[in-house]
PDB file of N, CA and C in Angstrom:
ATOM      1  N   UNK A   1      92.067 101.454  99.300  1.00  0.00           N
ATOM      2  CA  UNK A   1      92.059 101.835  97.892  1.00  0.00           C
ATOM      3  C   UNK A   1      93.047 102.983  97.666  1.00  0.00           C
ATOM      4  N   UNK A   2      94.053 103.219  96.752  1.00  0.00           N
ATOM      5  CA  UNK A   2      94.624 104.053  96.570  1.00  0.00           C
ATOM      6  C   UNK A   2      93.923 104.875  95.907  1.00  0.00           C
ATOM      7  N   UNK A   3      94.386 106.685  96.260  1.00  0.00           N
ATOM      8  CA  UNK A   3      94.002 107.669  95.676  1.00  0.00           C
ATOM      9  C   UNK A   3      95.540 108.440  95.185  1.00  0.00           C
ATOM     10  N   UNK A   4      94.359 108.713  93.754  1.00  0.00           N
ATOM     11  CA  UNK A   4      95.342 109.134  92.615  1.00  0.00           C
ATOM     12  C   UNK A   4      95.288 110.572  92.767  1.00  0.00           C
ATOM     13  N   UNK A   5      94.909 111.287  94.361  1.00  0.00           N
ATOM     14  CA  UNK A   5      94.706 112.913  93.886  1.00  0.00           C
ATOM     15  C   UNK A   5      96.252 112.967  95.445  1.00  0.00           C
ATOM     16  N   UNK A   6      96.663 111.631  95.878  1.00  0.00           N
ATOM     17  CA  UNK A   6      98.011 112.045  96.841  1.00  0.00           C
ATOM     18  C   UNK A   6      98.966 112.587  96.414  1.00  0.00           C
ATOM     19  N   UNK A   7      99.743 113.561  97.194  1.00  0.00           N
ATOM     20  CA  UNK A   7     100.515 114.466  96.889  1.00  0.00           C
ATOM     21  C   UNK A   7     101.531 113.470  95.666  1.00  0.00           C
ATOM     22  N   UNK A   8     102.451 112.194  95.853  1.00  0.00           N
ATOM     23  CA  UNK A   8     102.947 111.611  95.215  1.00  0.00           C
ATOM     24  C   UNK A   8     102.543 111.252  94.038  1.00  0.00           C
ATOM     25  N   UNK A   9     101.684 110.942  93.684  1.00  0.00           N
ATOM     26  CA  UNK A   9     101.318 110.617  92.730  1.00  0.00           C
ATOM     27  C   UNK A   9     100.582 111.856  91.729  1.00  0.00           C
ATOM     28  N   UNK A  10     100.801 113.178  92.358  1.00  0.00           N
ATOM     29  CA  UNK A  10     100.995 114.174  91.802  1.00  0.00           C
ATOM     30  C   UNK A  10     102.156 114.431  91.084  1.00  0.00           C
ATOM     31  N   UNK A  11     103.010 114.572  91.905  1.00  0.00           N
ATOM     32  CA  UNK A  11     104.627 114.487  91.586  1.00  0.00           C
ATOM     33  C   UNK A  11     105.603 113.608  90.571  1.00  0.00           C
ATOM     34  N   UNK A  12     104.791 112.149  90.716  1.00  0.00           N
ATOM     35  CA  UNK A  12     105.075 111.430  89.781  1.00  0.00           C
ATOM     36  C   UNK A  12     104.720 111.740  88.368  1.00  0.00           C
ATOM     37  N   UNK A  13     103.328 112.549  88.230  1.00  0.00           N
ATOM     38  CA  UNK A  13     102.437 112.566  86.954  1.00  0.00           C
ATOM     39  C   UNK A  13     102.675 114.101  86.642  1.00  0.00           C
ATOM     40  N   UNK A  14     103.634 114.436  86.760  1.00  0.00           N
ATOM     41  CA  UNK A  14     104.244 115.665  86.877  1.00  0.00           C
ATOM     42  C   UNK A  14     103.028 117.118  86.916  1.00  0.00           C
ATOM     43  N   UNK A  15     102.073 116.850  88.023  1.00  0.00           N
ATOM     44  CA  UNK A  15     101.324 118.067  88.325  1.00  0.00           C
ATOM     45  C   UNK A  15     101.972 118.626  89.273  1.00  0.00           C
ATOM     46  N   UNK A  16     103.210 118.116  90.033  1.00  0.00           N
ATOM     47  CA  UNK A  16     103.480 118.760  90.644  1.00  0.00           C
ATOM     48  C   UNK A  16     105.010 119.000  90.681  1.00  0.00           C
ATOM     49  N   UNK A  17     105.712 119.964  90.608  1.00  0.00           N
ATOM     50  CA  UNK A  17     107.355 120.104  90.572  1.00  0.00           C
ATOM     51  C   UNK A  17     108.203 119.346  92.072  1.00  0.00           C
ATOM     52  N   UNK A  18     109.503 118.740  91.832  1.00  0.00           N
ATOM     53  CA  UNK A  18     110.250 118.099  92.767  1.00  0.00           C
ATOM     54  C   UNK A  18     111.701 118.505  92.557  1.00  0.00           C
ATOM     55  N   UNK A  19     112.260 118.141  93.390  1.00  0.00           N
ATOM     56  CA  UNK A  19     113.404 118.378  93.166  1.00  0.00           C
ATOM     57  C   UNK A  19     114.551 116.872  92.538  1.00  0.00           C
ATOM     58  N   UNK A  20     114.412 116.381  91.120  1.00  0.00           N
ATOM     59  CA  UNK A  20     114.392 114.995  91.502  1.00  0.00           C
ATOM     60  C   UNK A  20     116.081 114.620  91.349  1.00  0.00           C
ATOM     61  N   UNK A  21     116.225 113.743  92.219  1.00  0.00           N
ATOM     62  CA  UNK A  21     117.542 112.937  92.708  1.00  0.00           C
ATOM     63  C   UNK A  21     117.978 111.690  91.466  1.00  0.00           C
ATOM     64  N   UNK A  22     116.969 111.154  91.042  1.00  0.00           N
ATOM     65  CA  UNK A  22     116.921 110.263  90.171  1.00  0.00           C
ATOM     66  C   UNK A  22     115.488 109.878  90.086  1.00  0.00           C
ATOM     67  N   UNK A  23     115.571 109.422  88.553  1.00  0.00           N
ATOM     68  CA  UNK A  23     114.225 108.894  88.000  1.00  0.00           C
ATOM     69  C   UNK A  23     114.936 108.008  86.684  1.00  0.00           C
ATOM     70  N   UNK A  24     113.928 106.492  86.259  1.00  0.00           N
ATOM     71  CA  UNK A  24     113.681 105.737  85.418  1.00  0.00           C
ATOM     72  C   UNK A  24     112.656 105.846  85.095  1.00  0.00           C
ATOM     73  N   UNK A  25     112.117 104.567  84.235  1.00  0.00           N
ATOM     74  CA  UNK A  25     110.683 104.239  83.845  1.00  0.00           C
ATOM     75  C   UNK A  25     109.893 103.762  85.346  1.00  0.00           C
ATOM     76  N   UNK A  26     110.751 103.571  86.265  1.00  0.00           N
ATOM     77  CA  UNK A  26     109.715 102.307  87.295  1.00  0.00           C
ATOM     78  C   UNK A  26     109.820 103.628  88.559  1.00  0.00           C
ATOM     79  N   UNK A  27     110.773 104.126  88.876  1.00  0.00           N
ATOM     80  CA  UNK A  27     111.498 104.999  90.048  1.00  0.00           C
ATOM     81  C   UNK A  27     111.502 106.392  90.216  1.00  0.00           C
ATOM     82  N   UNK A  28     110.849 106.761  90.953  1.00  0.00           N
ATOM     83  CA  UNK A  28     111.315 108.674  91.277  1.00  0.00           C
ATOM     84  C   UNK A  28     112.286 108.958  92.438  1.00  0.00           C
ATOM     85  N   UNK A  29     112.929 109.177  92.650  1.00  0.00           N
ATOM     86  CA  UNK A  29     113.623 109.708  94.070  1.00  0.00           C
ATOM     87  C   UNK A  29     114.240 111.315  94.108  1.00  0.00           C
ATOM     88  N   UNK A  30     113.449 112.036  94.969  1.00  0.00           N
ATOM     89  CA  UNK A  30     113.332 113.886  95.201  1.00  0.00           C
ATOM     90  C   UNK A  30     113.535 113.670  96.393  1.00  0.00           C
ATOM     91  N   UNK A  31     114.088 115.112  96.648  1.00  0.00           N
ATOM     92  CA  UNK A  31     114.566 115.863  97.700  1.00  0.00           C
ATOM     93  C   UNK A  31     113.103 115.657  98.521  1.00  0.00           C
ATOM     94  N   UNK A  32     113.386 115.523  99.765  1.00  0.00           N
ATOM     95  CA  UNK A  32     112.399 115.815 100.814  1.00  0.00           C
ATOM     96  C   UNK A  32     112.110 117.389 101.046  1.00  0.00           C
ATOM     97  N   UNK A  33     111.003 117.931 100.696  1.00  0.00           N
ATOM     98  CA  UNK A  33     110.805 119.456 101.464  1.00  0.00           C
ATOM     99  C   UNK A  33     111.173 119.765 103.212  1.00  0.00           C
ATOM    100  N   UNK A  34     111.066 118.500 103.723  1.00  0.00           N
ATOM    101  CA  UNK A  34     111.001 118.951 104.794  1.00  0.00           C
ATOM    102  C   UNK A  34     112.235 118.103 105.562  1.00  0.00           C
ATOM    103  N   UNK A  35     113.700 118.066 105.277  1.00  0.00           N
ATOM    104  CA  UNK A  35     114.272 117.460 105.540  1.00  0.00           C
ATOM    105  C   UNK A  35     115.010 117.462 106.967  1.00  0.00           C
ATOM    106  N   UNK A  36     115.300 116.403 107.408  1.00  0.00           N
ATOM    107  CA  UNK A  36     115.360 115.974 108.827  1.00  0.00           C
ATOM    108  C   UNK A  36     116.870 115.828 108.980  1.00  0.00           C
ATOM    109  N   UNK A  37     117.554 115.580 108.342  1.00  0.00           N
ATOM    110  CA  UNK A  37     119.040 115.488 108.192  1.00  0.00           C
ATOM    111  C   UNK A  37     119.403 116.317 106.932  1.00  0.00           C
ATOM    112  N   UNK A  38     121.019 116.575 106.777  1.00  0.00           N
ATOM    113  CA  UNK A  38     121.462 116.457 105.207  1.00  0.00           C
ATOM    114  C   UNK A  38     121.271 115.961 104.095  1.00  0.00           C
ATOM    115  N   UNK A  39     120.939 114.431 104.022  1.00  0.00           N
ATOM    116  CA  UNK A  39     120.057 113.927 103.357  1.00  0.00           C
ATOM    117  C   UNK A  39     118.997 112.989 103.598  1.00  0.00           C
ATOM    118  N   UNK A  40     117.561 113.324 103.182  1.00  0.00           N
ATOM    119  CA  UNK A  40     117.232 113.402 103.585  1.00  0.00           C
ATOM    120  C   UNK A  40     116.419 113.288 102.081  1.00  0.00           C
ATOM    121  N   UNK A  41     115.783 111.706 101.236  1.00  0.00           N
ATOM    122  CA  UNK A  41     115.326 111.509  99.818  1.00  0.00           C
ATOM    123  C   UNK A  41     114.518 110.685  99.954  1.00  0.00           C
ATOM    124  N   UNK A  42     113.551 110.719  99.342  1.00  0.00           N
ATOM    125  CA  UNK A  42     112.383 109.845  99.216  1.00  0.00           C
ATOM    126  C   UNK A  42     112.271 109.268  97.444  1.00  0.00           C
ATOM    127  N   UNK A  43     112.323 107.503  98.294  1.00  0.00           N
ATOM    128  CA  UNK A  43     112.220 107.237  97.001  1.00  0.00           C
ATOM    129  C   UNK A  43     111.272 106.754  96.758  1.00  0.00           C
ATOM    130  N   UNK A  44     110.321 106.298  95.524  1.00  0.00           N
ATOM    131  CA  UNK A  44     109.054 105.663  95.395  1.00  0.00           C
ATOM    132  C   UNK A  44     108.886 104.938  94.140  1.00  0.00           C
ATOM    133  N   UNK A  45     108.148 104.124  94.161  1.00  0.00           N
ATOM    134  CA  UNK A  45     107.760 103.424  92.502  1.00  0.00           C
ATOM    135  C   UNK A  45     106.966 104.177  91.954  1.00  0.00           C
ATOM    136  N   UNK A  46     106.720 104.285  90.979  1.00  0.00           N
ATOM    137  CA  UNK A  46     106.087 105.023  90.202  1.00  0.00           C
ATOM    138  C   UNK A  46     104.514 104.557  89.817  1.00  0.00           C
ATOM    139  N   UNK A  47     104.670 102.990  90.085  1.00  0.00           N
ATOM    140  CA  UNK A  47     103.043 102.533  90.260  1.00  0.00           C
ATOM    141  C   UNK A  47     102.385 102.835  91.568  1.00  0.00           C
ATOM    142  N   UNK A  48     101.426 102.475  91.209  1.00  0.00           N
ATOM    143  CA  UNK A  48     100.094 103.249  92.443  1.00  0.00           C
ATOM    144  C   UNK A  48     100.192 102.198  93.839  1.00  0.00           C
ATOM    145  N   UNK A  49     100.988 101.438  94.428  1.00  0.00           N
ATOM    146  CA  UNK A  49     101.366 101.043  95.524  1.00  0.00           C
ATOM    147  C   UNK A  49     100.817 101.852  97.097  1.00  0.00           C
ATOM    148  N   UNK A  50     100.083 101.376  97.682  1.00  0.00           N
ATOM    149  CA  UNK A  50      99.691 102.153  98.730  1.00  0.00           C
ATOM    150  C   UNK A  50     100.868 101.874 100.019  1.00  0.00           C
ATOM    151  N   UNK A  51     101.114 101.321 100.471  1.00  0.00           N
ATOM    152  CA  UNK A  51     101.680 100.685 101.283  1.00  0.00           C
ATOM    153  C   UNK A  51     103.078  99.905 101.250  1.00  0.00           C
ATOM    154  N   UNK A  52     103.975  99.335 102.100  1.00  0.00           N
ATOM    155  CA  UNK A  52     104.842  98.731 102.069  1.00  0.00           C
ATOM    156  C   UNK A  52     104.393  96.959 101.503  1.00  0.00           C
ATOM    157  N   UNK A  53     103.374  96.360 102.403  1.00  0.00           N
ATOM    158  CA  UNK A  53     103.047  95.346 102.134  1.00  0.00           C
ATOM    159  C   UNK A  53     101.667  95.550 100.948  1.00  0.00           C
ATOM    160  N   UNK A  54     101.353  96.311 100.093  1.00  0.00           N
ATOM    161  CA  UNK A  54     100.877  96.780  99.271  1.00  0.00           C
ATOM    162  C   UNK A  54     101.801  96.033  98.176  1.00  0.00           C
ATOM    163  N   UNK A  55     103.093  96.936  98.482  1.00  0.00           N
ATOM    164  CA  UNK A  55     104.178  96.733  97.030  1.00  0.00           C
ATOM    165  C   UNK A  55     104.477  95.113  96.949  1.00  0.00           C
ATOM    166  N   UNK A  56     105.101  94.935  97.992  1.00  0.00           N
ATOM    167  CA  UNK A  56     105.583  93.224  98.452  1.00  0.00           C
ATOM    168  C   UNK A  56     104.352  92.255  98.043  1.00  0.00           C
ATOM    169  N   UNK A  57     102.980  92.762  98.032  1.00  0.00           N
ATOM    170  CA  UNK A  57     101.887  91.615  97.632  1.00  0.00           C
ATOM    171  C   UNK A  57     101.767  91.765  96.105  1.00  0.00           C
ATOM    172  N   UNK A  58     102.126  92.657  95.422  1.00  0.00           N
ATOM    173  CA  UNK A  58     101.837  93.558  93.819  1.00  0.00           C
ATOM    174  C   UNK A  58     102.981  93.513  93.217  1.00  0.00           C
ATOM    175  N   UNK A  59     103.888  93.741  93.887  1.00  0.00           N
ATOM    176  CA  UNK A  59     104.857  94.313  92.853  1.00  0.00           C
ATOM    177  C   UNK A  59     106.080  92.960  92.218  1.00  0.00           C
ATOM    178  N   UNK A  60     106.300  92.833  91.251  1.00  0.00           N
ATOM    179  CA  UNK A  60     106.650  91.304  90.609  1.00  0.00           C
ATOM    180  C   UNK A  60     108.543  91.427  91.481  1.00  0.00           C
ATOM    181  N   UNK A  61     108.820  90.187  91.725  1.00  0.00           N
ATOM    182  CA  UNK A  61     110.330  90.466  92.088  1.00  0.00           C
ATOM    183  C   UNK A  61     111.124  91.252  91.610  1.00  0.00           C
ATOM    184  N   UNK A  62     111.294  90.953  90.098  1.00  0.00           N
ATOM    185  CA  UNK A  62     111.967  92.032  89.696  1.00  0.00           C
ATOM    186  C   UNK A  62     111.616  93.462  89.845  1.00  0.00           C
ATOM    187  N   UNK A  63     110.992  94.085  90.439  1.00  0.00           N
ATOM    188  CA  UNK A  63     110.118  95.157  89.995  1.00  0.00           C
ATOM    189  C   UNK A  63     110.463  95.626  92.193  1.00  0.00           C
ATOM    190  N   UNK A  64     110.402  94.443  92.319  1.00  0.00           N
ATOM    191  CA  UNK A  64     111.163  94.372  94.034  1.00  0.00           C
ATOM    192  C   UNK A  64     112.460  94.717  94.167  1.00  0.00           C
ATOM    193  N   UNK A  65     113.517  94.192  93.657  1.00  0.00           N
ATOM    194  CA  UNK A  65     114.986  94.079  93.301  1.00  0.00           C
ATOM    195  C   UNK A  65     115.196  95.111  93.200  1.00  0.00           C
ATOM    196  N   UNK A  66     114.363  95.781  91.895  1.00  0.00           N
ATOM    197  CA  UNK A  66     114.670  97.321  91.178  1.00  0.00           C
ATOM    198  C   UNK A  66     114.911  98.236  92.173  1.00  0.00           C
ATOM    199  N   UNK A  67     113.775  98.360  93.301  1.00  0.00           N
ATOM    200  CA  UNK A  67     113.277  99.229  93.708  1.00  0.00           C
ATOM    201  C   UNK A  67     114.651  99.230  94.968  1.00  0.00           C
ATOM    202  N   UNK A  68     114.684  98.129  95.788  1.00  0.00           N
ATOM    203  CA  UNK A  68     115.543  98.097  96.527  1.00  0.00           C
ATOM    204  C   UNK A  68     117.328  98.607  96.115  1.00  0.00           C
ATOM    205  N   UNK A  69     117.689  98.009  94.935  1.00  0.00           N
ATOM    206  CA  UNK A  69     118.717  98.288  94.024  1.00  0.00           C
ATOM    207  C   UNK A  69     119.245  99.950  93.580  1.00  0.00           C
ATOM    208  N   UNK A  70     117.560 100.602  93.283  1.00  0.00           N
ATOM    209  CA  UNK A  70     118.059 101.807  92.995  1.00  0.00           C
ATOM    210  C   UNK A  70     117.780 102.944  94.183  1.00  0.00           C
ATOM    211  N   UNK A  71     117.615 102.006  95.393  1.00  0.00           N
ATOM    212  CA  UNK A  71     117.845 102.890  96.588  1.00  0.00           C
ATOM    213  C   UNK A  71     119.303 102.783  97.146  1.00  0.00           C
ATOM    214  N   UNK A  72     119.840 101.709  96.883  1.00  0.00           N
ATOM    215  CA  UNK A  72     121.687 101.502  96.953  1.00  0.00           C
ATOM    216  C   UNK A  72     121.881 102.208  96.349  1.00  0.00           C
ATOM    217  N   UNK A  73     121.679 102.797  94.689  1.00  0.00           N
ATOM    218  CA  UNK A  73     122.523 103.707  94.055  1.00  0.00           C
ATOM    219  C   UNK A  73     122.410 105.005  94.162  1.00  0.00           C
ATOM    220  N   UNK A  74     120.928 105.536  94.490  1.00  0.00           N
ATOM    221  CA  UNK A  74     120.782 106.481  94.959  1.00  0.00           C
ATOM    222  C   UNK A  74     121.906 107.111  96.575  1.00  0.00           C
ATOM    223  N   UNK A  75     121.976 106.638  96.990  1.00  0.00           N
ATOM    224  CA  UNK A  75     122.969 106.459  98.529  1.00  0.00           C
ATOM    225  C   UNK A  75     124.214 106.876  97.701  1.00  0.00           C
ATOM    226  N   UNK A  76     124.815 105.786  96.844  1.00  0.00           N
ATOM    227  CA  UNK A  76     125.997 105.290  96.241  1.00  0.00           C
ATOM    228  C   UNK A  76     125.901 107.358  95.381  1.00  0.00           C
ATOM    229  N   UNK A  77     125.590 107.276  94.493  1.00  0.00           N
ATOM    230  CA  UNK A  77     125.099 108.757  93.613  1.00  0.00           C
ATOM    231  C   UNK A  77     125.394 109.710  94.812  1.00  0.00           C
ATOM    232  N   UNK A  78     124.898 109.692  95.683  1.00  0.00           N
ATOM    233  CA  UNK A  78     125.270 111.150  96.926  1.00  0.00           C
ATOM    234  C   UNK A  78     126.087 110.648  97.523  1.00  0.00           C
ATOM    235  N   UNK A  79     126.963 109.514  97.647  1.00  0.00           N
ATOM    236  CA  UNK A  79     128.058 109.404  98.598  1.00  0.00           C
ATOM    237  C   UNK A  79     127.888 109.740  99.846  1.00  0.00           C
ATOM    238  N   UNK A  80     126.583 109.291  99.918  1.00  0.00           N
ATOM    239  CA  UNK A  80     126.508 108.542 101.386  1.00  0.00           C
ATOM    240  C   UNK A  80     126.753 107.381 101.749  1.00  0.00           C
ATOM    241  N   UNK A  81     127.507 107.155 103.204  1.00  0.00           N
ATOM    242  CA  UNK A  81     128.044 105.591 103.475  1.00  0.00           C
ATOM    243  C   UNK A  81     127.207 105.244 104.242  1.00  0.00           C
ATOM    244  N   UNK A  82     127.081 106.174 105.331  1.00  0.00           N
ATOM    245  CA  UNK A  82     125.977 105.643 106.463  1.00  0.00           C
ATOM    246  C   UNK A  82     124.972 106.871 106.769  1.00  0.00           C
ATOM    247  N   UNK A  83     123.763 105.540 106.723  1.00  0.00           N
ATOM    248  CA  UNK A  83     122.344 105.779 106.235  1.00  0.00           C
ATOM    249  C   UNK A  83     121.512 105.139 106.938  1.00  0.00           C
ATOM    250  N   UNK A  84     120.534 105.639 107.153  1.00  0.00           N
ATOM    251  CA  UNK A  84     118.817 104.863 107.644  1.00  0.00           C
ATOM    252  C   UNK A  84     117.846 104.857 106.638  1.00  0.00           C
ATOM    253  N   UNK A  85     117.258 103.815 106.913  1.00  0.00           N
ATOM    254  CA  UNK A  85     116.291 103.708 105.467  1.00  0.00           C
ATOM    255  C   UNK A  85     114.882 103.634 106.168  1.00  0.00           C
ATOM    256  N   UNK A  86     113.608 104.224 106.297  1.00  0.00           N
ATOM    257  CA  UNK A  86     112.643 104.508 106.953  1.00  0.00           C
ATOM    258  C   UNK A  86     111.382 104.649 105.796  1.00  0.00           C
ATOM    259  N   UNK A  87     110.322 103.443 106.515  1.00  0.00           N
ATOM    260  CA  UNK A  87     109.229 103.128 105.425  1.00  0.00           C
ATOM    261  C   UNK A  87     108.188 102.959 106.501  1.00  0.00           C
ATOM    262  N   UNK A  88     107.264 104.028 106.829  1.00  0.00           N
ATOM    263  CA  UNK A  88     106.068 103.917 107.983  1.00  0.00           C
ATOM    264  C   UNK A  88     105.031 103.198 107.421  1.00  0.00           C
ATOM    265  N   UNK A  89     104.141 102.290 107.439  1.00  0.00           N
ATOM    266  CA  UNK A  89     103.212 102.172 106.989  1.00  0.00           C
ATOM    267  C   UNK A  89     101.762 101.893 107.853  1.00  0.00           C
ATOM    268  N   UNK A  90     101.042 103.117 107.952  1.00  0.00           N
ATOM    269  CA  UNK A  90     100.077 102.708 108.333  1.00  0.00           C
ATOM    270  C   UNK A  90      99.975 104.020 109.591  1.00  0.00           C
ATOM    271  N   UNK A  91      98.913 105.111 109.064  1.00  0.00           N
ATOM    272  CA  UNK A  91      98.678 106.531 110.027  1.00  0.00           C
ATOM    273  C   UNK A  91      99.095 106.067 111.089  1.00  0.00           C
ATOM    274  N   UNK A  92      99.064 105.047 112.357  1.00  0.00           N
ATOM    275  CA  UNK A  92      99.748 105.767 113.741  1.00  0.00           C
ATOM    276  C   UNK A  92     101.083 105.333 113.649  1.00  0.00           C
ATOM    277  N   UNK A  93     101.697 104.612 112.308  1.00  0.00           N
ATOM    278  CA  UNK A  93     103.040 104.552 112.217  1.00  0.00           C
ATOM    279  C   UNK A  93     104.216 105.852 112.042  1.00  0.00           C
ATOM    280  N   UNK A  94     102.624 106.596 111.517  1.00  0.00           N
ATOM    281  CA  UNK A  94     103.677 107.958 111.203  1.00  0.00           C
ATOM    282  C   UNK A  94     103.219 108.128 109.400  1.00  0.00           C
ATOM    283  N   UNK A  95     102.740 107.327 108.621  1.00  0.00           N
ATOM    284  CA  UNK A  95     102.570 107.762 107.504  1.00  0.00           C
ATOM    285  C   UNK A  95     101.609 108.139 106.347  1.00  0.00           C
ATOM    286  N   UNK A  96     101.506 109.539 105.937  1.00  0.00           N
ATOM    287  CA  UNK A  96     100.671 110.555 106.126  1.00  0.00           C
ATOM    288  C   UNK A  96     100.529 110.301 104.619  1.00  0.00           C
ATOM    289  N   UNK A  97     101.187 109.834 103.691  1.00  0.00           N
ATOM    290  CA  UNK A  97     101.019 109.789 102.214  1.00  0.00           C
ATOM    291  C   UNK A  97     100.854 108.959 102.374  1.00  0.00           C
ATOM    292  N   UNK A  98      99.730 107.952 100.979  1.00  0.00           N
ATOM    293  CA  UNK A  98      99.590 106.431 101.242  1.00  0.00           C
ATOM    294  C   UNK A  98      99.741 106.233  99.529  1.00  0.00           C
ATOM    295  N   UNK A  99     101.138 106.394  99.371  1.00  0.00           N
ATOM    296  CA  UNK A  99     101.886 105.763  97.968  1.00  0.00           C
ATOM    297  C   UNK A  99     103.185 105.576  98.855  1.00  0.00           C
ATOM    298  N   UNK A 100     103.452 104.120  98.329  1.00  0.00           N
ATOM    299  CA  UNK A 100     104.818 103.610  99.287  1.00  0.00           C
ATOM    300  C   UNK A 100     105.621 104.227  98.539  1.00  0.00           C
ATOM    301  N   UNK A 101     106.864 104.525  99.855  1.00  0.00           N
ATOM    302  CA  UNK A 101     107.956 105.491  99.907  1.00  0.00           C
ATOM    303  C   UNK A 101     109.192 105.081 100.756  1.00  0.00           C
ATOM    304  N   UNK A 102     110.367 105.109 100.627  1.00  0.00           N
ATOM    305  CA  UNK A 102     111.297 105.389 101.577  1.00  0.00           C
ATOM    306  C   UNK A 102     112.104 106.210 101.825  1.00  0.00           C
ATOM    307  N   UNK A 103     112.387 106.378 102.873  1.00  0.00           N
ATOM    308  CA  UNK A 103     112.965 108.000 103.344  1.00  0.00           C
ATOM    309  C   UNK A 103     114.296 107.410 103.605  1.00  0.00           C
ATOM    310  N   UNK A 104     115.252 107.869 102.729  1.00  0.00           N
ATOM    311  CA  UNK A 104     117.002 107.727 102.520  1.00  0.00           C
ATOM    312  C   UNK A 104     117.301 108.975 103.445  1.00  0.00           C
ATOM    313  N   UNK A 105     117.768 108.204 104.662  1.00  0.00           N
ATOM    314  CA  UNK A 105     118.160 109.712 105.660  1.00  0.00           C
ATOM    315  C   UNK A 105     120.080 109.270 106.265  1.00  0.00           C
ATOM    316  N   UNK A 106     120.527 110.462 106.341  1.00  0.00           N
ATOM    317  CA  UNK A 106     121.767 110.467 106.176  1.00  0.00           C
ATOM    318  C   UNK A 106     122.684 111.732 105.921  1.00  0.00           C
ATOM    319  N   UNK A 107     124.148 112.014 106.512  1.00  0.00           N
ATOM    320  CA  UNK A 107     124.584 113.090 106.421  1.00  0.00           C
ATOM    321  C   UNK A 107     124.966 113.425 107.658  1.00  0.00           C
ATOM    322  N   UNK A 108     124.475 113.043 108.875  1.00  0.00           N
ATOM    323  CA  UNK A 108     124.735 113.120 110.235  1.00  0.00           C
ATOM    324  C   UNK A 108     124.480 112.205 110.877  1.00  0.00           C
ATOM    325  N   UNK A 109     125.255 112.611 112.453  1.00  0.00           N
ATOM    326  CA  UNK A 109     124.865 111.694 113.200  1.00  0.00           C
ATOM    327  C   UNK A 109     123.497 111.078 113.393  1.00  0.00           C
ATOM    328  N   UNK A 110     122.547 110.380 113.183  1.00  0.00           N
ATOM    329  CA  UNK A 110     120.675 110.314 113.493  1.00  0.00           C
ATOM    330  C   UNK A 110     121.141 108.850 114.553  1.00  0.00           C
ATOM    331  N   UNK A 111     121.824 108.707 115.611  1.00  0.00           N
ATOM    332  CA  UNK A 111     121.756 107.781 116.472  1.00  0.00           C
ATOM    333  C   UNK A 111     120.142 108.503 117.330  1.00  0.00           C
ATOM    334  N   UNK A 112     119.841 109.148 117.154  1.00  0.00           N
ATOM    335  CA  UNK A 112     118.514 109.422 117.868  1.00  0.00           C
ATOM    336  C   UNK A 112     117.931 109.289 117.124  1.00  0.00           C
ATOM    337  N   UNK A 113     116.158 108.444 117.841  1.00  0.00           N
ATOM    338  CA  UNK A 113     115.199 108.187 117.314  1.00  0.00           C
ATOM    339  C   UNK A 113     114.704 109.874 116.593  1.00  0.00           C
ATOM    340  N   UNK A 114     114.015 109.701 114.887  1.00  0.00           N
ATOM    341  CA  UNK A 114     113.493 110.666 114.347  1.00  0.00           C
ATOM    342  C   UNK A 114     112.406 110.887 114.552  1.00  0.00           C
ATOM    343  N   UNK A 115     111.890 111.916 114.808  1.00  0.00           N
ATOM    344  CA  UNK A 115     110.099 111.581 114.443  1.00  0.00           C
ATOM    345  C   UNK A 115     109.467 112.911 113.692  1.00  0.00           C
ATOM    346  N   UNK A 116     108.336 112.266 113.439  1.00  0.00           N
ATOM    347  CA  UNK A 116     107.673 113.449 112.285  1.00  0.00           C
ATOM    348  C   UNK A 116     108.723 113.195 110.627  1.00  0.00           C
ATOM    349  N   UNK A 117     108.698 111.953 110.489  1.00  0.00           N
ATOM    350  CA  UNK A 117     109.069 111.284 109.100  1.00  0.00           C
ATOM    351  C   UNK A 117     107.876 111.225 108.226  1.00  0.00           C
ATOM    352  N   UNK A 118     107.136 111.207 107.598  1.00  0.00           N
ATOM    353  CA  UNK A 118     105.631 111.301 107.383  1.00  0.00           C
ATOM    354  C   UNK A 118     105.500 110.028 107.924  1.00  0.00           C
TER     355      UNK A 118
END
């Protein structure tokens, strides 16, 4: 069951301040606090999505497309070329918020495995 008191969905419902990279009606994408590279952005839908296969069972294609689409432009917007795109799902995967997210990491070399991504 998703909970509406996760840090994200704070952020989205603006109780909580971000640093934001881009936002639409469907999309948020902010600065990571705790960033692992140069860049280093999390992007998210703005509906209550718990999970990766959460969104993919819920979320309508288009609404799929979007999401994937405005993580290219987001990249494209910071002029980043090369990038890792990182989506944990599921606590021993590593992920500690449960509103789906992806972590746009980039700016350096990251040929080494990351860890502590949420």
């Amino acid at each position: 069951m998703y909970d509406t008191n996760n840090i994200f969905a704070k952020i989205i419902s603006g109780k909580i301040d971000s640093e934001k990279v881009y936002e639409d009606d469907s999309i948020l994408a902010i600065k990571d606090i705790n960033p692992v590279a140069p860049v280093h952005i999390l992007i998210m839908p703005k509906k209550a999505y718990i999970d990766f296969d959460d969104f993919i069972s819920k979320a309508t294609d288009k609404e799929i497309h979007h999401y994937f689409t405005s993580i290219k432009n987001v990249a494209e917007s910071l002029r980043v070329i090369d990038y890792r795109l990182v989506s944990n799902r599921g606590e021993s995967a590593g992920q500690s918020v449960f509103h789906f997210h992806t972590h746009l990491i980039g700016g350096k070399n990251i040929h080494e495995l990351i860890d502590n991504i949420d």
